[in-house]
Protein backbone atom coordinates (compact mmCIF):
# COMPACT_ATOMS: atom_id res chain seq x y z
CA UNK A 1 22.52 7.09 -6.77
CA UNK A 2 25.83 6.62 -8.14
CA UNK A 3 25.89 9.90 -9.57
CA UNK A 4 23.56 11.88 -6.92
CA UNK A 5 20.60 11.86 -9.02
CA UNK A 6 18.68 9.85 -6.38
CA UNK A 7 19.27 10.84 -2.82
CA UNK A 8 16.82 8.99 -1.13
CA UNK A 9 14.58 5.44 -1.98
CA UNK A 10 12.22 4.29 -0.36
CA UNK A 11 9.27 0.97 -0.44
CA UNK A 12 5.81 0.21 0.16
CA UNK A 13 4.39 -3.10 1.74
CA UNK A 14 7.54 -5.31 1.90
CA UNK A 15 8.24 -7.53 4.08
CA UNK A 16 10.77 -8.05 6.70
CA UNK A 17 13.15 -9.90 5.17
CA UNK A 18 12.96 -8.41 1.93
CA UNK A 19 13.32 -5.02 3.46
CA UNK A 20 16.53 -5.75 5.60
CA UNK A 21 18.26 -7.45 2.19
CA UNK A 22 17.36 -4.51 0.31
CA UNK A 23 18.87 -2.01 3.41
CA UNK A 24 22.01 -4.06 3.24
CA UNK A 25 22.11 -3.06 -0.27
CA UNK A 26 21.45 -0.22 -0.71
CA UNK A 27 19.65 2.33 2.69
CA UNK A 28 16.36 2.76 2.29
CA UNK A 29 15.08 5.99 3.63
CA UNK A 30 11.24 5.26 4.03
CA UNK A 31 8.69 2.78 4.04
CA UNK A 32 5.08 2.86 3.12
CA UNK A 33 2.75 0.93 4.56
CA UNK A 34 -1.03 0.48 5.93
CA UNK A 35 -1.73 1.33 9.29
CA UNK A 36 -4.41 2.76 11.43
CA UNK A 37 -6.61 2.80 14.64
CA UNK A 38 -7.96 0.04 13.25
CA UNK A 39 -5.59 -2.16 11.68
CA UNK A 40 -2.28 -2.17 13.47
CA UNK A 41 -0.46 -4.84 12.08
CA UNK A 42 2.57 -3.23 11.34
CA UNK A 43 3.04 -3.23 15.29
CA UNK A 44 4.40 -7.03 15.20
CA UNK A 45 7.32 -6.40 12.33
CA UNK A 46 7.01 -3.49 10.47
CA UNK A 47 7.85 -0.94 13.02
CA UNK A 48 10.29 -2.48 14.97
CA UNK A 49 12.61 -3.29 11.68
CA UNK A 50 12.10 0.18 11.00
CA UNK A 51 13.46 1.57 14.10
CA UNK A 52 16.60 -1.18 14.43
CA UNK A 53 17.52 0.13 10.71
CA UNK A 54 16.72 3.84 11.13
CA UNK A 55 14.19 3.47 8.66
CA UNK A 56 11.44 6.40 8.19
CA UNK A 57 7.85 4.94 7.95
CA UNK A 58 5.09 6.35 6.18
CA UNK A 59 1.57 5.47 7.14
CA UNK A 60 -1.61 5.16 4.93
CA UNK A 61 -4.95 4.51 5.36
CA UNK A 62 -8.14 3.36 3.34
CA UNK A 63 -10.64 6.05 3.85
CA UNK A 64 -14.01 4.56 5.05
């Protein structure tokens, strides 16, 4: 990053803690994780940490 070879970093499936230590590190641009119609865990932490850090967040899904 030092050198502007990486512009942007992201991470899949961390969790809230480890993500805001990391941000204060170094800004994370996007984060990966689960989330669907059915499952909508990230709801409770995920999301919210996201949107107090200006995070990006990527869902996925398992396919039936």
């Amino acid at each position: 990053m030092a050198e502007g070879k990486v512009l942007h970093w992201g991470c899949a499936r961390w969790a809230s803690t480890r993500l805001r230590r990391a941000h204060a590190e170094q800004r994370i641009t996007a984060v990966q994780n689960e989330y669907s119609m059915l499952w909508r865990g990230p709801e409770t932490w995920v999301l919210p940490t996201c949107e107090e850090l200006g995070i990006g967040f990527v869902c996925w899904s398992r396919s039936a």
